[in-house]
PDB file of N, CA and C in Angstrom:
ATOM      1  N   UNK A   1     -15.134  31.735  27.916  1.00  0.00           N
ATOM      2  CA  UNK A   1     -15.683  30.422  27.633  1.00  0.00           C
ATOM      3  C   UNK A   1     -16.195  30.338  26.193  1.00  0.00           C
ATOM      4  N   UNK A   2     -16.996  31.421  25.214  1.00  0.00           N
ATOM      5  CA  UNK A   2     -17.259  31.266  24.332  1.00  0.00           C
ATOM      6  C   UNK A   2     -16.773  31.370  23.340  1.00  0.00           C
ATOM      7  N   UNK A   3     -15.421  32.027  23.569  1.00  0.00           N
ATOM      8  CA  UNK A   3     -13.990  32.126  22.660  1.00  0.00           C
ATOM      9  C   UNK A   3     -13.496  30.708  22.810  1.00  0.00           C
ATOM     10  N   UNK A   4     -13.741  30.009  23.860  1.00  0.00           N
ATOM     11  CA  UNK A   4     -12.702  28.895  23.785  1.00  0.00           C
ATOM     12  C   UNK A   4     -13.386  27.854  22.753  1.00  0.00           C
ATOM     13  N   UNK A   5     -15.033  28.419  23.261  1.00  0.00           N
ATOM     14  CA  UNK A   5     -15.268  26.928  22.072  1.00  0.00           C
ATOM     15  C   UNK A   5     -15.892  27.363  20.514  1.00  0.00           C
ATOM     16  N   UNK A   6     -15.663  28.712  20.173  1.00  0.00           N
ATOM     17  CA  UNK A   6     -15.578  29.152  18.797  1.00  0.00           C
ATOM     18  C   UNK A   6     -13.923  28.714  18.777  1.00  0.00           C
ATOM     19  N   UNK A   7     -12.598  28.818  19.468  1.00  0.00           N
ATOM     20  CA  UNK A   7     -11.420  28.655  18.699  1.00  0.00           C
ATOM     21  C   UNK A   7     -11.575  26.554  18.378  1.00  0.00           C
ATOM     22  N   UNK A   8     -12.527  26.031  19.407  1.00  0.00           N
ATOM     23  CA  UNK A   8     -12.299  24.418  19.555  1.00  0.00           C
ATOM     24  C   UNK A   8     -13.170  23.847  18.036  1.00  0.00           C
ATOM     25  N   UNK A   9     -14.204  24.995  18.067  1.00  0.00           N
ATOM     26  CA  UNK A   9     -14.950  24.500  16.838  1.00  0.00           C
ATOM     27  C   UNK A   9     -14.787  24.616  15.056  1.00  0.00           C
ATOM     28  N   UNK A  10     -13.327  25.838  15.292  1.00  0.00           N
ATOM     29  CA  UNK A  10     -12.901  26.138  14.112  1.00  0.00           C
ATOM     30  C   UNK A  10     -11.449  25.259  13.680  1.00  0.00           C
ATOM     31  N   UNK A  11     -11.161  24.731  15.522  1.00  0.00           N
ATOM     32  CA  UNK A  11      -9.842  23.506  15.473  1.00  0.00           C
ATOM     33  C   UNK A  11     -10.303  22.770  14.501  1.00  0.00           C
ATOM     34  N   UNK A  12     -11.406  22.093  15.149  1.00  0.00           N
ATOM     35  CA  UNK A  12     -12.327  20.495  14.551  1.00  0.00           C
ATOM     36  C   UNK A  12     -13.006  21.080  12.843  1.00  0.00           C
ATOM     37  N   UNK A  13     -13.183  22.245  12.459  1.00  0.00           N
ATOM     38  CA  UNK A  13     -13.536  21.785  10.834  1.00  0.00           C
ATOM     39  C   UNK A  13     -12.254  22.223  10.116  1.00  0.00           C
ATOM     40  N   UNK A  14     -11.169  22.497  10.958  1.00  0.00           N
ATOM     41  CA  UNK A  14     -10.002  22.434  10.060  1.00  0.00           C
ATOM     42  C   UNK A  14      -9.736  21.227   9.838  1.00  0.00           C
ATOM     43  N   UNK A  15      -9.586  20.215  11.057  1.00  0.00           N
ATOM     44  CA  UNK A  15      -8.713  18.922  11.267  1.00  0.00           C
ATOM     45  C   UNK A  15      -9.918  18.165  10.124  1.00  0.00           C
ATOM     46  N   UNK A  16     -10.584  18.328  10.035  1.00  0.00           N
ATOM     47  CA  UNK A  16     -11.802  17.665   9.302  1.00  0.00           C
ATOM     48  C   UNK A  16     -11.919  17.788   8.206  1.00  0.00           C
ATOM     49  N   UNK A  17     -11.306  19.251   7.376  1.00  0.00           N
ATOM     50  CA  UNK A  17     -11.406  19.801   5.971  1.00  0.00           C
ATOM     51  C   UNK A  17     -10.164  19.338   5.399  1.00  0.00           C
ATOM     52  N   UNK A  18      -8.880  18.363   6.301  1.00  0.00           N
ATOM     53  CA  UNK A  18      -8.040  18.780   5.443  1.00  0.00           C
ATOM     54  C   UNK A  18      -7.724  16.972   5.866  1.00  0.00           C
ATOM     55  N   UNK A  19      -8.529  15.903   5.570  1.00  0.00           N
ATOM     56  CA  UNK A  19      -8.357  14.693   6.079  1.00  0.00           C
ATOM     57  C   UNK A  19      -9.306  13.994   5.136  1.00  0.00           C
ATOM     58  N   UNK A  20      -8.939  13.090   4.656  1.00  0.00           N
ATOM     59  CA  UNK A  20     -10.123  12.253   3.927  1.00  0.00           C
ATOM     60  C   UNK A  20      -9.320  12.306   2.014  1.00  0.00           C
ATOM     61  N   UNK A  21     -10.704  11.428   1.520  1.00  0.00           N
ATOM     62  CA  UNK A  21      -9.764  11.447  -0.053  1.00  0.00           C
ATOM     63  C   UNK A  21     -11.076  12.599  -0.883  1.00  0.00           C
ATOM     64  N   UNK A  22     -10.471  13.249  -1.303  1.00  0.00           N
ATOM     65  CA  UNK A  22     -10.961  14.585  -2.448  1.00  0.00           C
ATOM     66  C   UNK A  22     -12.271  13.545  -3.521  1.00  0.00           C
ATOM     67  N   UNK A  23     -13.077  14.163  -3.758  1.00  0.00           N
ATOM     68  CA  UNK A  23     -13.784  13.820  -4.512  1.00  0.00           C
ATOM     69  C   UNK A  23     -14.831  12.625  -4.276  1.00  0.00           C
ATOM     70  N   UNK A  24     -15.402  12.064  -5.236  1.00  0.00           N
ATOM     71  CA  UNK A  24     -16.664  10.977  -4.545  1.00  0.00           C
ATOM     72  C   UNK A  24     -16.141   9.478  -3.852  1.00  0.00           C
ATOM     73  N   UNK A  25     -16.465   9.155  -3.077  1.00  0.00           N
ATOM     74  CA  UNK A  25     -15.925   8.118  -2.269  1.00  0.00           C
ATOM     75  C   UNK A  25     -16.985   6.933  -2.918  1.00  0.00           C
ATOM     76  N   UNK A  26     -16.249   5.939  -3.198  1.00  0.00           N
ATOM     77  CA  UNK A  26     -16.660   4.894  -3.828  1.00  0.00           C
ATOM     78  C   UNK A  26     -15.460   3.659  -3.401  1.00  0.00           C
ATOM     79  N   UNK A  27     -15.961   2.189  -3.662  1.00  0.00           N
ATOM     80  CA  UNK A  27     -15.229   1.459  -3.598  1.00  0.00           C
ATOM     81  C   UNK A  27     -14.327   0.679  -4.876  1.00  0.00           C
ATOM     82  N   UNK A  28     -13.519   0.919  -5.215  1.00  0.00           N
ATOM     83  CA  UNK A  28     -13.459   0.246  -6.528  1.00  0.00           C
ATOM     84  C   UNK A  28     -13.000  -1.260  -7.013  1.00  0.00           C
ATOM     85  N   UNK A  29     -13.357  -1.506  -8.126  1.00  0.00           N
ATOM     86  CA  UNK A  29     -13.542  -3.250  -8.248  1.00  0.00           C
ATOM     87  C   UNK A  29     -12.183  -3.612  -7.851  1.00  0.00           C
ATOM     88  N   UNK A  30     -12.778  -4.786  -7.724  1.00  0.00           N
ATOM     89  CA  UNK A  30     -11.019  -5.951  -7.632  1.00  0.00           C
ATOM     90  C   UNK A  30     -10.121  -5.623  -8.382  1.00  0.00           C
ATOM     91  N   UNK A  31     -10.771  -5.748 -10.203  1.00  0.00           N
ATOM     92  CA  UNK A  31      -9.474  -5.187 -10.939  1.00  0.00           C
ATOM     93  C   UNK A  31      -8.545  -4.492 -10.962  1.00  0.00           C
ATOM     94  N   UNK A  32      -9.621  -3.290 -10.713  1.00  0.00           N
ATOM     95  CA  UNK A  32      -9.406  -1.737 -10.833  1.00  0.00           C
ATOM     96  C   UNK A  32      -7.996  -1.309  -9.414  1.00  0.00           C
ATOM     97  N   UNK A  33      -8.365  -2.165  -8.025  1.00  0.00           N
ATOM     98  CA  UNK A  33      -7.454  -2.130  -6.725  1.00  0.00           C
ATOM     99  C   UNK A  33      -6.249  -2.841  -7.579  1.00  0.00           C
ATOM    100  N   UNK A  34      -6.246  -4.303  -8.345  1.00  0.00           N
ATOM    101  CA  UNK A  34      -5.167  -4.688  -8.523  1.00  0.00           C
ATOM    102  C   UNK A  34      -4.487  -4.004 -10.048  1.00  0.00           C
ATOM    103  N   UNK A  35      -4.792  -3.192 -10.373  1.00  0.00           N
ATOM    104  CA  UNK A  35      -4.256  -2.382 -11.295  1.00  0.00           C
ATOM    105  C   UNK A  35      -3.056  -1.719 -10.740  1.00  0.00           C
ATOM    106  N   UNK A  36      -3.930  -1.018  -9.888  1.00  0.00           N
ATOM    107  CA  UNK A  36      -3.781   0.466  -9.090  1.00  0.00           C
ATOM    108  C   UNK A  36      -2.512   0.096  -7.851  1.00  0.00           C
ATOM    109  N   UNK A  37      -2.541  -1.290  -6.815  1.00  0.00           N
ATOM    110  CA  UNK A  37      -2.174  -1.401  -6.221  1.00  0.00           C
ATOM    111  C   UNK A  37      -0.743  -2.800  -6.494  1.00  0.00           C
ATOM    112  N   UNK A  38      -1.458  -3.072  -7.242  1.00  0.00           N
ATOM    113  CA  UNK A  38      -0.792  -4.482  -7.770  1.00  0.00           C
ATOM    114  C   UNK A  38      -1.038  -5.547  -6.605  1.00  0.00           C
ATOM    115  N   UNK A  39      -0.781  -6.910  -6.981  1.00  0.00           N
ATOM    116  CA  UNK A  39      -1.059  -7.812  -6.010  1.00  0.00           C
ATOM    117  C   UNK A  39      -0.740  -8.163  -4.598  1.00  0.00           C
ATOM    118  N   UNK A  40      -1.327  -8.316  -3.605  1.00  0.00           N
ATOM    119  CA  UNK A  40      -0.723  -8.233  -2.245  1.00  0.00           C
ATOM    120  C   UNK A  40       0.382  -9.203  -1.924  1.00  0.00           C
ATOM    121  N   UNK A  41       0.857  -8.523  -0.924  1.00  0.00           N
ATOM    122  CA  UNK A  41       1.944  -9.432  -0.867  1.00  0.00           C
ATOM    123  C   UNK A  41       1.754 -10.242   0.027  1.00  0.00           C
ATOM    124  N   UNK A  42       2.954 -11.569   0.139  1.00  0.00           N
ATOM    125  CA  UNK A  42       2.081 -12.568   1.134  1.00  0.00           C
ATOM    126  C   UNK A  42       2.484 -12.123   2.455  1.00  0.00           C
ATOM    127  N   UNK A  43       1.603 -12.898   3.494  1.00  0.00           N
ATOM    128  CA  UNK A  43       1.706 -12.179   4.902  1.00  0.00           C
ATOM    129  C   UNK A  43       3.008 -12.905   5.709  1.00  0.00           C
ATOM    130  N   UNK A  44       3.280 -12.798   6.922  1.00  0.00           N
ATOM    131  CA  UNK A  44       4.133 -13.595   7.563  1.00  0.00           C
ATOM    132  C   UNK A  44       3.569 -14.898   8.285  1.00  0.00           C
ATOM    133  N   UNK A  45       2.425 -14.481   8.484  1.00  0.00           N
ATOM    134  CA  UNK A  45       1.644 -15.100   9.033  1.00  0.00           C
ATOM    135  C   UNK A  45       1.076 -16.570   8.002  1.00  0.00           C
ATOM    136  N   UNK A  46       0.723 -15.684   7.179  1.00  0.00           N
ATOM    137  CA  UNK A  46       0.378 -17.222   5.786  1.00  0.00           C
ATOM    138  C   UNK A  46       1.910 -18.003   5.703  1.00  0.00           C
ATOM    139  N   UNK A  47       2.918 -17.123   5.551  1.00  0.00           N
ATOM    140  CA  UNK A  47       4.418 -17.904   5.191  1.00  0.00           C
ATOM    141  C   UNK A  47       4.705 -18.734   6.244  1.00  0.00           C
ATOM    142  N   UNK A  48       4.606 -18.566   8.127  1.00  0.00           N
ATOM    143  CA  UNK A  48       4.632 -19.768   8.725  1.00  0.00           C
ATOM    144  C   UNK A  48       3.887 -20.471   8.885  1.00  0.00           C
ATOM    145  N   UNK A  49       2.751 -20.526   8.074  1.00  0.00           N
ATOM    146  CA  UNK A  49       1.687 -21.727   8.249  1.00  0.00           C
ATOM    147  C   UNK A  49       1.911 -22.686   7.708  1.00  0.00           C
ATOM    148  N   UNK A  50       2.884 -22.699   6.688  1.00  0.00           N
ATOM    149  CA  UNK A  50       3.068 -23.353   5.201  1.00  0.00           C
ATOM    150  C   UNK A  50       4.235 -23.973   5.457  1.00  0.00           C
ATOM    151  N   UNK A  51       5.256 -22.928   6.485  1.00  0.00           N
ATOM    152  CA  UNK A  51       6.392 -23.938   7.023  1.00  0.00           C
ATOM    153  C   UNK A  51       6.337 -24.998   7.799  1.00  0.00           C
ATOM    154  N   UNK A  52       5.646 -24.788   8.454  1.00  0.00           N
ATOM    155  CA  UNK A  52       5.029 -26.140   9.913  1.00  0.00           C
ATOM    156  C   UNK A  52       4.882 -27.077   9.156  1.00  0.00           C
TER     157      UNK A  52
END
């Protein structure tokens, strides 16, 4: 039993160490997303609203 949950607890800070973004987590400005990402594209949802 105590092997099982030393192997369950070394599962969970692997799955945990190797997930997420590296370095300081911040949000970045509008600009900075539409630099980086460029402008969104339109949805399908906005495009049949506009057809009706």
């Amino acid at each position: 039993m105590r092997r099982r949950l030393a192997l369950a607890a070394l599962l969970a800070a692997l799955l945990l160490a190797g997930c997420g973004q590296k370095g300081p987590l911040y949000l970045p400005d509008d600009e900075q997303a539409a630099e980086r990402f460029g402008s969104p594209a339109p949805s399908d949802a906005a495009n049949s609203e506009d057809e009706s």
